[in-house]
N, C-alpha and C. Protein backbone atom coordinates (compact mmCIF):
# COMPACT_ATOMS: atom_id res chain seq x y z
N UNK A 1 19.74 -3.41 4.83
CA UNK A 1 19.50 -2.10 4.28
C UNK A 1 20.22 -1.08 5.15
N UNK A 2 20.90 -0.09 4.29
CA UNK A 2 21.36 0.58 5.12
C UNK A 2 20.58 2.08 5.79
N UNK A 3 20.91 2.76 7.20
CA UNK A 3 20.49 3.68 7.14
C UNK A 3 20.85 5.23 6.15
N UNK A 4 18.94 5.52 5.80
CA UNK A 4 19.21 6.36 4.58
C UNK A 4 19.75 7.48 5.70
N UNK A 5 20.62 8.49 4.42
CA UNK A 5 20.93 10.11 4.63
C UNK A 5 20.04 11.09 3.91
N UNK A 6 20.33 11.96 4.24
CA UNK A 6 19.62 13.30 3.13
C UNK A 6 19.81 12.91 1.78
N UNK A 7 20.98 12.14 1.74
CA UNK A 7 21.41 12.62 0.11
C UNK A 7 20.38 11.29 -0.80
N UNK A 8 19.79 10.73 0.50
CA UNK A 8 18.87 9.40 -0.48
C UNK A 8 17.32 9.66 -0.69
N UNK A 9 17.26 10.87 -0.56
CA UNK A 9 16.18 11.32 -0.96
C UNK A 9 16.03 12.43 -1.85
N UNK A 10 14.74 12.12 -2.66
CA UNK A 10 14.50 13.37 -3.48
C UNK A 10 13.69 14.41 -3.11
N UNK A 11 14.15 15.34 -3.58
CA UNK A 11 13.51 16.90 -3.29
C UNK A 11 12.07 16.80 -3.68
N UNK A 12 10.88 17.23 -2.81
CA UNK A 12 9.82 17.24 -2.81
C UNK A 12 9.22 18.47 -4.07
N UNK A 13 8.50 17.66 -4.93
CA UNK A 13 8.17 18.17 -6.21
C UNK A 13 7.13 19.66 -5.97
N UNK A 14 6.65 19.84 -4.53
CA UNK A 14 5.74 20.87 -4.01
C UNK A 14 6.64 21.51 -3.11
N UNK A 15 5.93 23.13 -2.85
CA UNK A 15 6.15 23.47 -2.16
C UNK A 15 5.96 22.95 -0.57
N UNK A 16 7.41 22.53 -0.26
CA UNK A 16 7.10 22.42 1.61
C UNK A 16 7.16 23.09 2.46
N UNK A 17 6.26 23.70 2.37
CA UNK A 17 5.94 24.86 3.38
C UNK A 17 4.38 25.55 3.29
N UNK A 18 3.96 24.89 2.18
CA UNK A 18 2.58 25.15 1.92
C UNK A 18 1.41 23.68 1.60
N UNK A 19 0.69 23.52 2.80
CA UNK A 19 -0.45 22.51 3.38
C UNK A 19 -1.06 22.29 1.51
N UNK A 20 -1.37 21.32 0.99
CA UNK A 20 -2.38 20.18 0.15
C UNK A 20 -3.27 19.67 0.43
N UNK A 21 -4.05 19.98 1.61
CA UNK A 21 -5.17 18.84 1.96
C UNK A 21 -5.98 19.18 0.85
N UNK A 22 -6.66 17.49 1.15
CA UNK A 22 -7.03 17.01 0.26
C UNK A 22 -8.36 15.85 0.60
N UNK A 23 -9.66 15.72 0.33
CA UNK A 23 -10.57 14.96 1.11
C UNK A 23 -11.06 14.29 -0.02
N UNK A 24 -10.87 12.79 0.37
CA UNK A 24 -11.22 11.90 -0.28
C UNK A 24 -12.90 11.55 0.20
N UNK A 25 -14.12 11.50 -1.33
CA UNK A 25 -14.83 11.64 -0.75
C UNK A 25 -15.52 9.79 -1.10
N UNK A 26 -16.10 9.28 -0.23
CA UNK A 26 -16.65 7.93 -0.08
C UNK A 26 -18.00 8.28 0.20
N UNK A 27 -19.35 7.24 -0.37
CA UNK A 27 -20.35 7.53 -0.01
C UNK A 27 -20.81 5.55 0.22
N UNK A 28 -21.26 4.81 0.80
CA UNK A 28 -21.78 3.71 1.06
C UNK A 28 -22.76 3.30 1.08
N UNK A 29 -23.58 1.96 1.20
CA UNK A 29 -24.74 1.75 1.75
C UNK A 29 -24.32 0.21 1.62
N UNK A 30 -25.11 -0.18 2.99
CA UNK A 30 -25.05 -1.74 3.78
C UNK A 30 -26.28 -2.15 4.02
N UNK A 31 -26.78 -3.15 3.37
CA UNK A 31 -28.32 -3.40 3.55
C UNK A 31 -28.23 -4.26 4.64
N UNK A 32 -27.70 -4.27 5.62
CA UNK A 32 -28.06 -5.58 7.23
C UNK A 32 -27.41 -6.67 6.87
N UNK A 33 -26.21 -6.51 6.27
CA UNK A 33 -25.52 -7.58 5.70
C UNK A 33 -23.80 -7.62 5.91
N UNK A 34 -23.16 -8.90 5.22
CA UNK A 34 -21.56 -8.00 5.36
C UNK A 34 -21.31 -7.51 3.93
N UNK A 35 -21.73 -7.53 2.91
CA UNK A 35 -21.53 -6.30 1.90
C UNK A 35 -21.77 -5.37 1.64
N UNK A 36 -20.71 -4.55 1.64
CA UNK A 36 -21.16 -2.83 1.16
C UNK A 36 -21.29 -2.83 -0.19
N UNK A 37 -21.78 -1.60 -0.25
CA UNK A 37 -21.59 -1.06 -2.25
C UNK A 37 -20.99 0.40 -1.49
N UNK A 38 -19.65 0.37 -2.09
CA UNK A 38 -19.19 1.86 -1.76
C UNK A 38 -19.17 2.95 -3.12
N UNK A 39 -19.31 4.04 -3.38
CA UNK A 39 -19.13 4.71 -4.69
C UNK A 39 -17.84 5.67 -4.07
N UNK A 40 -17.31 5.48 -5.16
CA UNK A 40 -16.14 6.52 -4.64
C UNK A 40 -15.50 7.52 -6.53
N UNK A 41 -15.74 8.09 -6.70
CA UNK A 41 -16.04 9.27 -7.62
C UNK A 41 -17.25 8.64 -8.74
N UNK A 42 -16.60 8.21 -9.71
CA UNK A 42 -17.74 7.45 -11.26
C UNK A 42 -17.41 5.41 -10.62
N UNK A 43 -17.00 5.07 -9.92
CA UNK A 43 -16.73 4.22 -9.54
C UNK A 43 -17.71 3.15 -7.91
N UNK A 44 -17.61 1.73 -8.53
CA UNK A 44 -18.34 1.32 -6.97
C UNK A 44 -17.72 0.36 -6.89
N UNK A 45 -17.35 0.09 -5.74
CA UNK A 45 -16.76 -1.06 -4.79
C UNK A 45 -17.08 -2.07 -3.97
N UNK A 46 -17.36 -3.19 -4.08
CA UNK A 46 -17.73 -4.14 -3.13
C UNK A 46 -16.71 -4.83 -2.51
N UNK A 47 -17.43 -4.91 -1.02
CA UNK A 47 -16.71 -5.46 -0.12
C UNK A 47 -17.65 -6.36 0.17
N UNK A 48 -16.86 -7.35 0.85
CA UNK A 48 -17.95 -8.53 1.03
C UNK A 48 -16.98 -9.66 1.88
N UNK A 49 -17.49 -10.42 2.54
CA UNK A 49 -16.80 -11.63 3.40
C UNK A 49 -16.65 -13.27 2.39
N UNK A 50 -16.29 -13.91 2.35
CA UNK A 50 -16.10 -15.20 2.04
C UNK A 50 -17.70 -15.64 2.52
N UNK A 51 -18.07 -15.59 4.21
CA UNK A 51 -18.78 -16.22 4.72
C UNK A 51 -19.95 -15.42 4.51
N UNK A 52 -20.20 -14.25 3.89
CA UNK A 52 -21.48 -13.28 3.55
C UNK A 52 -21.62 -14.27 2.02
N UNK A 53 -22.04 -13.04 1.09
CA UNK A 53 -22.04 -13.39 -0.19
C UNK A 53 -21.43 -13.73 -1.25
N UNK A 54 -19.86 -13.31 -0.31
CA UNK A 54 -18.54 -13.52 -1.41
C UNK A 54 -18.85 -12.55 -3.00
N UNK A 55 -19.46 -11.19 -2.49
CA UNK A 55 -19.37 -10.74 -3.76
C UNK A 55 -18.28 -10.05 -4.11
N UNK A 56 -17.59 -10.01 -3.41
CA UNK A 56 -16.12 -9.06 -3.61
C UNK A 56 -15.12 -9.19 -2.57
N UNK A 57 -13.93 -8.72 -2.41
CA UNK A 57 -12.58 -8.68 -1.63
C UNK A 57 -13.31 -8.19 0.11
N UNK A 58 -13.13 -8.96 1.04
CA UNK A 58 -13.37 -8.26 2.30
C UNK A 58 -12.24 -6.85 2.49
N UNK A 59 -13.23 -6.35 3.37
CA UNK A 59 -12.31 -5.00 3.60
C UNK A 59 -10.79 -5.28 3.60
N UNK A 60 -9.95 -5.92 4.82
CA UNK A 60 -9.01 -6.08 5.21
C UNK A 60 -8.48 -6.29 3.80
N UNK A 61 -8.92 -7.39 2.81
CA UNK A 61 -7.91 -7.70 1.48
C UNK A 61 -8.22 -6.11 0.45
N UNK A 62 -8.97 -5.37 0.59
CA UNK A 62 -9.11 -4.38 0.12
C UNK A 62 -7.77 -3.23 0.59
N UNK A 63 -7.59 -3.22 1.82
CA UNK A 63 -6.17 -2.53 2.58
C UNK A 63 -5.13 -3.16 1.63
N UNK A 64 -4.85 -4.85 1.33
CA UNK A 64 -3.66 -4.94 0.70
C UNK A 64 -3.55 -4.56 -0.75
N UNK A 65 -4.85 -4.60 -1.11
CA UNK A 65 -4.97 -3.55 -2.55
C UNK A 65 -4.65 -2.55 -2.57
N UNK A 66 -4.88 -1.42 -1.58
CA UNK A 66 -4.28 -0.41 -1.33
C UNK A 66 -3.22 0.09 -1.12
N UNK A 67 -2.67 -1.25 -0.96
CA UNK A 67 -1.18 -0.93 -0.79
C UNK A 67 -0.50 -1.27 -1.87
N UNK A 68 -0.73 -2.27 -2.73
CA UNK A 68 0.04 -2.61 -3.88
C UNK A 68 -0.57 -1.35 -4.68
N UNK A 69 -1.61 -1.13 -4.79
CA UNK A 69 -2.15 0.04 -5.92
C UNK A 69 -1.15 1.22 -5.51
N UNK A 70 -0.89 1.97 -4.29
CA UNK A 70 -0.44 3.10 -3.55
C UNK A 70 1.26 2.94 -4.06
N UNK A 71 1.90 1.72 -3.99
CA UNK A 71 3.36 1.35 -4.38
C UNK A 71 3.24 1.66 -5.63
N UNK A 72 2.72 1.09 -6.73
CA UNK A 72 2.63 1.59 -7.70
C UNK A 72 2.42 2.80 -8.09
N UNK A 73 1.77 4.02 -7.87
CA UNK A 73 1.06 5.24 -8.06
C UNK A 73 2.84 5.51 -7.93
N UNK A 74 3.46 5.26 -5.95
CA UNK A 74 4.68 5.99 -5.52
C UNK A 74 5.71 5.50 -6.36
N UNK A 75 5.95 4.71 -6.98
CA UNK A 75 7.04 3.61 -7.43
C UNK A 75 7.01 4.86 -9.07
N UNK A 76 6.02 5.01 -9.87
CA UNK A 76 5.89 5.37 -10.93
C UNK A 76 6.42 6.80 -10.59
N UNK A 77 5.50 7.73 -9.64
CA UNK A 77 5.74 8.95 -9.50
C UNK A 77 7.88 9.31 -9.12
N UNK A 78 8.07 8.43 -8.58
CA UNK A 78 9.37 8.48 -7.83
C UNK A 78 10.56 8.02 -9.28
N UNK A 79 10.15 7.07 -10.26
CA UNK A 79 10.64 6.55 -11.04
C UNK A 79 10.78 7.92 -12.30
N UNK A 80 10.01 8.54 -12.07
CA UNK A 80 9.84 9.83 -13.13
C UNK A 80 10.95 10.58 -12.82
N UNK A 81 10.85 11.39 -11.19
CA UNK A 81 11.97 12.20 -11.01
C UNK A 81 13.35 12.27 -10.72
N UNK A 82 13.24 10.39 -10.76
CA UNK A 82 14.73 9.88 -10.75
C UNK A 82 15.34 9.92 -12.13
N UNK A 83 14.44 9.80 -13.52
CA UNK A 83 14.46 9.21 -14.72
C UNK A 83 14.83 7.60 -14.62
N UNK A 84 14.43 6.81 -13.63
CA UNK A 84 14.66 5.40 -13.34
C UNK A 84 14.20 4.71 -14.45
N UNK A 85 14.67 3.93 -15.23
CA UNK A 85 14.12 3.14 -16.66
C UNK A 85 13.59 1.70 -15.65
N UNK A 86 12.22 1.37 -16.07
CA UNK A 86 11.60 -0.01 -15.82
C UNK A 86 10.58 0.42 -16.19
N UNK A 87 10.50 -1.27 -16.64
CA UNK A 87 9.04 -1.67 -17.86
C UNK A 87 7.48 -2.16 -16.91
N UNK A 88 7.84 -2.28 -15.37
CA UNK A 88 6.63 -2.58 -14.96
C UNK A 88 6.98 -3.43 -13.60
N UNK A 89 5.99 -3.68 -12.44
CA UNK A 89 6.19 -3.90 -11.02
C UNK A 89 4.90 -5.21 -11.01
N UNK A 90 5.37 -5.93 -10.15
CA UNK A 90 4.08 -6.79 -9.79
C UNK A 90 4.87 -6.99 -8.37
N UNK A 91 3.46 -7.31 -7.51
CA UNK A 91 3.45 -7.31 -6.77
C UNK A 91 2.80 -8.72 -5.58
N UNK A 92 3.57 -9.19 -4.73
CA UNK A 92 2.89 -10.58 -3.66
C UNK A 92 2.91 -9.62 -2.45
N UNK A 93 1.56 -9.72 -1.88
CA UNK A 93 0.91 -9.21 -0.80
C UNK A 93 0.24 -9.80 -0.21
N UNK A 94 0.73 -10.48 1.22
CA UNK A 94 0.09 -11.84 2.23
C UNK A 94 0.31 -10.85 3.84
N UNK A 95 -1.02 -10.31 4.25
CA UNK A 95 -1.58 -10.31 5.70
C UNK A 95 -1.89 -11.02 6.53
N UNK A 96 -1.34 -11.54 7.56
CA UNK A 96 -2.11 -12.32 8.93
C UNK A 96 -2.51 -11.59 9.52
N UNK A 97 -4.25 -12.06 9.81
CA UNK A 97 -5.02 -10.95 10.90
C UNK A 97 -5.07 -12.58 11.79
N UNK A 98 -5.16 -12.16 13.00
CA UNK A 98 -6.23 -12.75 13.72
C UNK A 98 -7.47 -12.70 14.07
N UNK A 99 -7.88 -13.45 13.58
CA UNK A 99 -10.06 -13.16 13.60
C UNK A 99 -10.36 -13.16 14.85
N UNK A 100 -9.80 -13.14 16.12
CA UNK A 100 -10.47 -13.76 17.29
C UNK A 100 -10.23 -11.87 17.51
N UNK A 101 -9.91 -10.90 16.86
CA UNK A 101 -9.73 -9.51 17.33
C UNK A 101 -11.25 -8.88 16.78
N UNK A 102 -11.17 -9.34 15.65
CA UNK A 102 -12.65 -9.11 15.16
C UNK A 102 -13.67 -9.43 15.61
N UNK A 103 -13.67 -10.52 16.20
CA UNK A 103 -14.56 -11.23 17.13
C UNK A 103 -14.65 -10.98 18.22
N UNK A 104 -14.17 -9.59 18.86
CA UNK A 104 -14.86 -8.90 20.05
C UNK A 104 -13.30 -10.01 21.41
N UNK A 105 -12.09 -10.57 21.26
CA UNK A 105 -11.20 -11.28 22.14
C UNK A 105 -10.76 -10.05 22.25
N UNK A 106 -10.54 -9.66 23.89
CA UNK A 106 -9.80 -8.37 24.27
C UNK A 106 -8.22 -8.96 24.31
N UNK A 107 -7.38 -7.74 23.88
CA UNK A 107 -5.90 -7.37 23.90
C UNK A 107 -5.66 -8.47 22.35
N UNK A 108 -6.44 -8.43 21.67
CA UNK A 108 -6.11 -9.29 19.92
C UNK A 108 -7.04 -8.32 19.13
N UNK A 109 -5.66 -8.09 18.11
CA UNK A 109 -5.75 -6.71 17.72
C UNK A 109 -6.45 -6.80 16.28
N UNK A 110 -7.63 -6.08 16.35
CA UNK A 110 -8.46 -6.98 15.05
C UNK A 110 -7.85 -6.46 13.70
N UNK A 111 -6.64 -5.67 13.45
CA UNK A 111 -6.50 -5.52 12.27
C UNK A 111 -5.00 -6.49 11.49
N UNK A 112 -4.34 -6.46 10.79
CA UNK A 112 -3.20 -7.14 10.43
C UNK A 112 -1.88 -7.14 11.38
N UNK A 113 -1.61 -8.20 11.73
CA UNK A 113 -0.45 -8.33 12.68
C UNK A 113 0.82 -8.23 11.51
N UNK A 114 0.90 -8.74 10.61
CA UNK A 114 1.67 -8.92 9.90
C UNK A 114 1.23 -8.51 8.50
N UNK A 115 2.30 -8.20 7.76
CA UNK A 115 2.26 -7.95 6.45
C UNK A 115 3.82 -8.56 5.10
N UNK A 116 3.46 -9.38 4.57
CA UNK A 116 4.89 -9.75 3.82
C UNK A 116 4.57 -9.15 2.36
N UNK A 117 5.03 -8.18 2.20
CA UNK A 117 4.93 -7.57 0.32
C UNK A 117 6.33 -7.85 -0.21
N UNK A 118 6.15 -8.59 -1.33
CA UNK A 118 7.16 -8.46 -2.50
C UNK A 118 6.94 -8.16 -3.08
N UNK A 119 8.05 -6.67 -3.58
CA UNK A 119 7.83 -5.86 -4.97
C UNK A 119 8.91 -6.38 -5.75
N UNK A 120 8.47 -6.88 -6.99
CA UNK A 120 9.00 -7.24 -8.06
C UNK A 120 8.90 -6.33 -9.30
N UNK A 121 10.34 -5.75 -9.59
CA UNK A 121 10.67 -4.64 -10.47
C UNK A 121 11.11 -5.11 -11.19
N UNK A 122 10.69 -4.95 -12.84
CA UNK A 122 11.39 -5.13 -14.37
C UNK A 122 12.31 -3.70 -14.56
N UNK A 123 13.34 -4.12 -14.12
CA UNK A 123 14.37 -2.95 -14.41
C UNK A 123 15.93 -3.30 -14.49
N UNK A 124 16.79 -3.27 -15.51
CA UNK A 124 18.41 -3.09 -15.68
C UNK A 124 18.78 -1.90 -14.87
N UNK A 125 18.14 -1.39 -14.37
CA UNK A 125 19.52 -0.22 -13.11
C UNK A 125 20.13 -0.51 -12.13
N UNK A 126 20.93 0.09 -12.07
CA UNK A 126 22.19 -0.67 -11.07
C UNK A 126 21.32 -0.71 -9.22
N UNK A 127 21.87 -1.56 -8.46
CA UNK A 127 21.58 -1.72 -6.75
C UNK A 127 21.16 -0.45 -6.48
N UNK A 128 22.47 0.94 -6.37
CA UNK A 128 22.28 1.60 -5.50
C UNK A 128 21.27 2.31 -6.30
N UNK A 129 20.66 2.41 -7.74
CA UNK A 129 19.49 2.93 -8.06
C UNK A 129 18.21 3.03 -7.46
N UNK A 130 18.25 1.46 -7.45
CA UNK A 130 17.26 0.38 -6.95
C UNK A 130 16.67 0.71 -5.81
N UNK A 131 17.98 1.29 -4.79
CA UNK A 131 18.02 1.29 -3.44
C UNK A 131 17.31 2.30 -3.07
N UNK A 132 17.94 3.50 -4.02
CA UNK A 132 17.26 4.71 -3.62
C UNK A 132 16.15 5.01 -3.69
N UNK A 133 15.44 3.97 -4.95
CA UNK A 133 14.33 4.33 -5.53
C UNK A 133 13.53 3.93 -4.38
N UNK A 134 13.60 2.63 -3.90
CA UNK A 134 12.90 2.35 -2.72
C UNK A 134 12.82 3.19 -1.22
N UNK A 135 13.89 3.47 -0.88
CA UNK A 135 13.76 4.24 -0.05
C UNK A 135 12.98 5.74 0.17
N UNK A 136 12.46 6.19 -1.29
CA UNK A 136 11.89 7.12 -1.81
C UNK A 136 10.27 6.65 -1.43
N UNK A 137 10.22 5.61 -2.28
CA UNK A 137 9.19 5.44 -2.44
C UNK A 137 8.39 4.99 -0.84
N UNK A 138 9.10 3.81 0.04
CA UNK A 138 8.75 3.64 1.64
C UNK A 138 8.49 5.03 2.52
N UNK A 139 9.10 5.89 2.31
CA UNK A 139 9.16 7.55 2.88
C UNK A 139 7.98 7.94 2.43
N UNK A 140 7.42 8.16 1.13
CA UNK A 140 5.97 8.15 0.25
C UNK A 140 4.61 7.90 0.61
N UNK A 141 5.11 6.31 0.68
CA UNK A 141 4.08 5.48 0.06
C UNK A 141 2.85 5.85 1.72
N UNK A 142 1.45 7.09 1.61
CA UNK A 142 0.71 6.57 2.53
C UNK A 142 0.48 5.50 3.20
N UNK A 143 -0.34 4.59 2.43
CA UNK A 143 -0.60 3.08 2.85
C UNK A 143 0.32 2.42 3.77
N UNK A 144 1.89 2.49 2.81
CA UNK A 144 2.72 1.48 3.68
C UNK A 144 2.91 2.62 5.24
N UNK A 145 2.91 3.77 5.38
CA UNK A 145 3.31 4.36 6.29
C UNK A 145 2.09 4.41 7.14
N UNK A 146 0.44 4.30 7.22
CA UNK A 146 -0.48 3.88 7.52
C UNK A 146 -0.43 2.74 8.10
N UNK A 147 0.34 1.86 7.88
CA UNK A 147 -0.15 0.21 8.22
C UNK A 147 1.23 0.41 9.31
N UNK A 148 2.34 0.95 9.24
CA UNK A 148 3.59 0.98 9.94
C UNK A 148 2.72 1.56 11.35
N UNK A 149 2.64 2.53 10.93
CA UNK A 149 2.14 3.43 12.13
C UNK A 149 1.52 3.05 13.29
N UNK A 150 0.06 1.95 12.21
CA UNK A 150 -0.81 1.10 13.30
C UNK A 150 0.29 0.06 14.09
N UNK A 151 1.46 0.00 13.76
CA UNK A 151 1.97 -0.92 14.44
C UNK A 151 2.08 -2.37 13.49
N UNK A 152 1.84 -2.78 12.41
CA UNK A 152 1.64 -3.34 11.53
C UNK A 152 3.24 -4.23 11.20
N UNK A 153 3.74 -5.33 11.49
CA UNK A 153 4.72 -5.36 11.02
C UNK A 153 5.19 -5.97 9.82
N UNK A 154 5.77 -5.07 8.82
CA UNK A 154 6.05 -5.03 7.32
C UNK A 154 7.55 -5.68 7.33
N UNK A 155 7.07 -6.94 6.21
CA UNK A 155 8.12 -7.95 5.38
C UNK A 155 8.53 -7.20 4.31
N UNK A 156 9.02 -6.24 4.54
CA UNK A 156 9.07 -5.49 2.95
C UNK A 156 10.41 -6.00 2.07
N UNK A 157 10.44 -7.12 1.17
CA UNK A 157 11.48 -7.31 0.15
C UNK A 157 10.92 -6.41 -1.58
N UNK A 158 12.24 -6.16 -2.31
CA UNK A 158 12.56 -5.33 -3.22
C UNK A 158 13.37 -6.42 -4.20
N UNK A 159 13.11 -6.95 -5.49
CA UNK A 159 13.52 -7.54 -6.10
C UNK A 159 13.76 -7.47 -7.70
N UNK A 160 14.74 -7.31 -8.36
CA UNK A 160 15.15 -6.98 -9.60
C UNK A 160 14.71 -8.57 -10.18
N UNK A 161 13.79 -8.31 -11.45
CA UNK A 161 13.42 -9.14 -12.37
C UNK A 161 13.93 -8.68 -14.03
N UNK A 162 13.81 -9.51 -14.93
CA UNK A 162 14.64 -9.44 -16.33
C UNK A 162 12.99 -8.48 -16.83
N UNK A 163 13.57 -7.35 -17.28
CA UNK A 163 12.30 -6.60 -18.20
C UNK A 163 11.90 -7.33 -19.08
């Protein structure tokens, strides 16, 4: 990949120069267990362990949801102001944590050491479309820039599939 320039990015659809915050609001409850019930607007979420009740995705696989969901949201939003034509994205998302970080082992870092995402795009537009679109969207995407930040290191491949 090459390094991007100015000219591989798109102009920010808001004013930059004027703050958006924005507070996402979460409310929970944990009965002495490893499952939550989270509500997060008309919506509830379970988290849960394999080795609890297995009623839902543990947190950590909940982060890689967040990230394929977040690519998508950026991938769509970015695909608009390019006028980028594609029929739809799927996505392979594989984290290695080491559990011995979770488990209280000092200098093992309890969250994802690794991350390998393949985004798979249904789209006829040419490479350097492709290219840009991604580079748009990695600059974007919270999540993926969240998990970078922690130090997280991202497999990120980009792959053209037949619409």
């Amino acid at each position: 990949m090459t390094e991007p320039t100015d000219s591989d990015f798109l102009a920010p659809d808001v004013d930059p120069n004027k703050a958006l915050l924005g507070v996402r609001e979460i409310r929970a409850t944990n009965a002495a267990e490893a499952k939550t019930v989270s509500r997060v607007r008309d919506f509830e979420v379970v988290t849960d362990e394999k080795t609890g009740s297995n009623s839902g995705p543990s947190p950590l696989e909940t982060v890689l949801c967040a990230l394929t969901g977040c690519e998508g949201v950026i991938i769509n939003r970015c695909a608009k102001a390019m006028n980028f034509k594609y029929s739809g994205v799927d996505f392979e998302c594989d984290g290695w944590v080491d559990a011995r970080g979770s488990r209280g082992v000092r200098g093992v870092r309890p969250h994802f050491q690794k991350v390998v995402f393949k985004v798979l795009l249904r789209t006829e537009e040419p490479d350097a479309r492709m290219e840009k679109l991604r580079k748009n969207v990695e600059m974007r995407c919270p999540v993926m820039n969240l998990l970078a930040d922690a130090g997280v290191e991202l497999d990120v491949t980009w792959e053209r599939v037949a619409p």
